[in-house]
Protein backbone atom coordinates (compact mmCIF):
# COMPACT_ATOMS: atom_id res chain seq x y z
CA UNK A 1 -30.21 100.24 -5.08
CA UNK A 2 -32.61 97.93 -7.67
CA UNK A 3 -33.64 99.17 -10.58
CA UNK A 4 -37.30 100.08 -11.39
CA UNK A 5 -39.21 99.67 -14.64
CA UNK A 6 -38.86 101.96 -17.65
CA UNK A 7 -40.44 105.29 -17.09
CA UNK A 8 -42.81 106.79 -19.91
CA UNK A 9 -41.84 106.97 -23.47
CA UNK A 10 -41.04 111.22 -23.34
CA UNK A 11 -39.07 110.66 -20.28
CA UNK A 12 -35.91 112.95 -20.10
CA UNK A 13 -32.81 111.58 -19.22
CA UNK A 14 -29.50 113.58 -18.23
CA UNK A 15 -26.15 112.20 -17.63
CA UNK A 16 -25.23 110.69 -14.41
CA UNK A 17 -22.32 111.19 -12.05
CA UNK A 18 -21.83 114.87 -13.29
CA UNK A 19 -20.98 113.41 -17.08
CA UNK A 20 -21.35 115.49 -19.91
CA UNK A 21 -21.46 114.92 -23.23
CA UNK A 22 -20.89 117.41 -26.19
CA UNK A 23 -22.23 115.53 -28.66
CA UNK A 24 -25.09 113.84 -29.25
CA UNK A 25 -22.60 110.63 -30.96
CA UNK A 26 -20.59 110.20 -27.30
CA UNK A 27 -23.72 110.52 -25.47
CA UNK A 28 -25.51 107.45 -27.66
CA UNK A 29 -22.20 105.45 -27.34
CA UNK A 30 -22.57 105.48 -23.70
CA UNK A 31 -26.20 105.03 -23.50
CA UNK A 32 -26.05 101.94 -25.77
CA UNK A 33 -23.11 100.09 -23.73
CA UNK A 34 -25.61 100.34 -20.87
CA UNK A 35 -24.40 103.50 -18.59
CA UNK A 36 -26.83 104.95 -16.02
CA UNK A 37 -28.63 107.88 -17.13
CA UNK A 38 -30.73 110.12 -14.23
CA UNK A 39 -34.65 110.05 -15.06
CA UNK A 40 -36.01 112.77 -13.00
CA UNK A 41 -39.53 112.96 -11.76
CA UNK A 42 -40.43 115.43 -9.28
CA UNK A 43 -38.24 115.68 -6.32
CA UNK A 44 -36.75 111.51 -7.16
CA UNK A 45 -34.12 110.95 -9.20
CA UNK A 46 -33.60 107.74 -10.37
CA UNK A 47 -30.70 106.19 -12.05
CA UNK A 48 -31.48 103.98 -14.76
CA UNK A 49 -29.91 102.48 -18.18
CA UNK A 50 -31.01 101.11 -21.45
CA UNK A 51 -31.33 97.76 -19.50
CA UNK A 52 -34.26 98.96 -18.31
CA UNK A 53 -36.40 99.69 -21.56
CA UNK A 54 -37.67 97.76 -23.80
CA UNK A 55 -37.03 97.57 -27.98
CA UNK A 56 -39.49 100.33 -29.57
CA UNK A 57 -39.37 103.05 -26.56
CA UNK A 58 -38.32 106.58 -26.77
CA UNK A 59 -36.03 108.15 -24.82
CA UNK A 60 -35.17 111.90 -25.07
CA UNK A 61 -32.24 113.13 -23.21
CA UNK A 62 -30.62 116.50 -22.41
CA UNK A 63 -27.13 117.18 -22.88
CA UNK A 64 -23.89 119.75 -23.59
CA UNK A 65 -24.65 121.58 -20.40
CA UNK A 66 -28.59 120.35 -20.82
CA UNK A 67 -28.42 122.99 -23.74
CA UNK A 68 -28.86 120.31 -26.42
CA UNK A 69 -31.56 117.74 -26.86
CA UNK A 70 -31.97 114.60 -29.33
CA UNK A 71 -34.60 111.40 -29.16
CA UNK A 72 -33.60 107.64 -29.84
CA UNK A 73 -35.64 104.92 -30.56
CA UNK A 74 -34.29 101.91 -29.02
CA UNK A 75 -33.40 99.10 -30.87
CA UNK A 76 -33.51 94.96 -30.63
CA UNK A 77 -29.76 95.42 -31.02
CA UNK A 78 -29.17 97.93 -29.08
CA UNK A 79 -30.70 95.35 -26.53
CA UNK A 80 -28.53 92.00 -27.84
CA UNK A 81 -25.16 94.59 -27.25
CA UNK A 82 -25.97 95.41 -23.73
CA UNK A 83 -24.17 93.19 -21.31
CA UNK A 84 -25.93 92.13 -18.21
């Protein structure tokens, strides 16, 4: 399945392949070594990673259960860490 482009900057994103995280540390540790995350939008879900934003977009995600929630900027380094 390709990937598509970045969705809007207040998308939500929720762990992928029934993951959870319980803290909002693990869950930016995954996100930053590029492992999918489930955008939702209507009745799609798409799987996507931080390989597929840009430095200087917001993401919020959902998390612990989709009881917690936190924002991240992303980063030109978070981008240089990511392997392809």
């Amino acid at each position: 399945m390709g990937r598509t482009t970045a969705p809007s900057s207040f998308a939500t994103l929720t762990p992928a392949y029934l993951k959870d995280y319980k803290s909002k540390k693990a869950l930016l540790e995954e996100f930053r070594a590029g492992k999918d995350f489930v955008y939702n939008h209507g009745v799609v879900a798409t799987y996507i990673s931080i390989r597929d934003y840009d430095a200087g977009q917001m993401v919020k995600f959902r998390y612990n259960n989709l009881r917690h929630a936190c924002f991240y900027t992303i980063t030109d380094d978070d981008k240089k860490e990511v392997k392809s």
